[in-house]
Protein backbone atom coordinates (compact mmCIF):
# COMPACT_ATOMS: atom_id res chain seq x y z
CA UNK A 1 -18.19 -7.61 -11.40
CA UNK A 2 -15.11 -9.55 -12.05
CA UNK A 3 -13.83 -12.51 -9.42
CA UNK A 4 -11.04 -14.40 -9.69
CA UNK A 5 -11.91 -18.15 -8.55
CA UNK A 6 -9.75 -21.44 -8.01
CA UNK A 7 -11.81 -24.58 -9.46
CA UNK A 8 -12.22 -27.50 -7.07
CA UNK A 9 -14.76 -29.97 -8.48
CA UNK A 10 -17.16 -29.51 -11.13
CA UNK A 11 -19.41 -27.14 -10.25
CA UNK A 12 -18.82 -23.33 -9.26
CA UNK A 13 -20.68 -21.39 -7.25
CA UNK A 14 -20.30 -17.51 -6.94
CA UNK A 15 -21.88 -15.06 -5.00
CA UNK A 16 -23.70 -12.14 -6.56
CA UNK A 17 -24.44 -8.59 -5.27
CA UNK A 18 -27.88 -7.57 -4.54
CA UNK A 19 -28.29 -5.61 -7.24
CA UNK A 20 -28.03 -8.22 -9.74
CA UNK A 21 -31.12 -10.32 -8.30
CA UNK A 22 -34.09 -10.81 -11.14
CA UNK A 23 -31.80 -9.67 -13.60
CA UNK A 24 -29.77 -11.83 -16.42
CA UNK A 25 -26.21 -11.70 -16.62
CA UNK A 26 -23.68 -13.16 -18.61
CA UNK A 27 -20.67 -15.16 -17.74
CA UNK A 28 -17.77 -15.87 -19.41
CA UNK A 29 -15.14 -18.56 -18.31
CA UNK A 30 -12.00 -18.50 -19.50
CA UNK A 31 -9.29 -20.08 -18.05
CA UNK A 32 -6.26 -18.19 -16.35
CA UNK A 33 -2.31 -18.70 -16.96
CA UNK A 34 -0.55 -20.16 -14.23
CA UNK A 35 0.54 -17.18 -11.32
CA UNK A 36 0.54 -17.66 -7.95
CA UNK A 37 -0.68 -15.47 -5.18
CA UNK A 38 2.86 -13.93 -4.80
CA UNK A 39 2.91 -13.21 -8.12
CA UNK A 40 -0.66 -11.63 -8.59
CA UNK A 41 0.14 -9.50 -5.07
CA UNK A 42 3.39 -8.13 -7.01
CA UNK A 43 1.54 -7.38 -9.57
CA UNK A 44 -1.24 -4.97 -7.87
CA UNK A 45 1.62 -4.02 -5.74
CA UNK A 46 3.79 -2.56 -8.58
CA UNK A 47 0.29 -0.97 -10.12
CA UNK A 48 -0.56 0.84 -6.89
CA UNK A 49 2.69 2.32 -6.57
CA UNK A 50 2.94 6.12 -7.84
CA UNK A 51 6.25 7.24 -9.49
CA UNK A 52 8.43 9.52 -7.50
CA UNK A 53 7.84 13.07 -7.81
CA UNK A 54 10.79 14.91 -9.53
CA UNK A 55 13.45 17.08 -7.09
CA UNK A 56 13.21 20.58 -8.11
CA UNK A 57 17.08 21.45 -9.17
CA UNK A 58 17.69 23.69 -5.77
CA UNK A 59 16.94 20.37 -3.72
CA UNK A 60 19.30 18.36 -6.10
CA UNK A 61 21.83 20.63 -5.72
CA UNK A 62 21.19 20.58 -1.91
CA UNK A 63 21.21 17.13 -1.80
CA UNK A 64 24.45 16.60 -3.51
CA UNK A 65 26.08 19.14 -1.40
CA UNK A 66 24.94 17.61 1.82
CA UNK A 67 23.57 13.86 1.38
CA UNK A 68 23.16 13.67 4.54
CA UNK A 69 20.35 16.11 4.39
CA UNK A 70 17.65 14.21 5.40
CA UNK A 71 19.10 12.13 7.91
CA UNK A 72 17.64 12.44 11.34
CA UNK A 73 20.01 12.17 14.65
CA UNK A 74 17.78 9.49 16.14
CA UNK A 75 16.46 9.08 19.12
CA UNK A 76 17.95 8.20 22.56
CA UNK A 77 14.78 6.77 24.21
CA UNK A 78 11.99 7.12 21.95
CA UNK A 79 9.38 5.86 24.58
CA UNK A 80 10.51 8.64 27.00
CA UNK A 81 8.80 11.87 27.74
CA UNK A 82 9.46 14.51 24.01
CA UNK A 83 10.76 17.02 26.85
CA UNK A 84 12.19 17.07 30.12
CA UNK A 85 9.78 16.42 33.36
CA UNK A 86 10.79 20.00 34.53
CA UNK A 87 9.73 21.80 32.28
CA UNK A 88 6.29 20.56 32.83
CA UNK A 89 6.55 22.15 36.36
CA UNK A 90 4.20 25.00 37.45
CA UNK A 91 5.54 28.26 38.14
CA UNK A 92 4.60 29.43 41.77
């Protein structure tokens, strides 16, 4: 278990899993370098984040043919019906 805490006063208290109750653990206390919480989010933010996967060299080739490839037209109402009311209609 590792936990990242912000000291406020002189003592500490942390809560420990279940698992841990009866048992002896150490605990080490070290103190941290200055970061802030934008910085440690970055951080896990840039570790999370898988690389790209490579194009195969018919998609590059594609791609600087057309690079507008994977554009998409849009849409005109994109809270309207995917397809017309009629053709919804029974046939009789």
């Amino acid at each position: 278990m590792e936990t990242i805490q912000t000291v406020t006063g002189p003592i500490l208290a942390i809560k420990m899993p279940p698992a841990f109750q009866g048992k002896q653990v150490k605990i080490v206390v070290t103190p941290m370098e200055s970061t802030t919480d934008e910085d440690e989010f970055a951080k896990r933010r840039r570790e999370g984040i898988m690389e790209k996967p490579a194009l195969s060299p018919e998609l590059r080739q594609r791609l600087l043919d057309n690079p507008d490839l994977l554009k998409t037209e849009g849409y005109d109402d994109p809270f309207g019906p995917a397809c017309p009311p009629e053709d919804w209609e029974a046939v009789s």
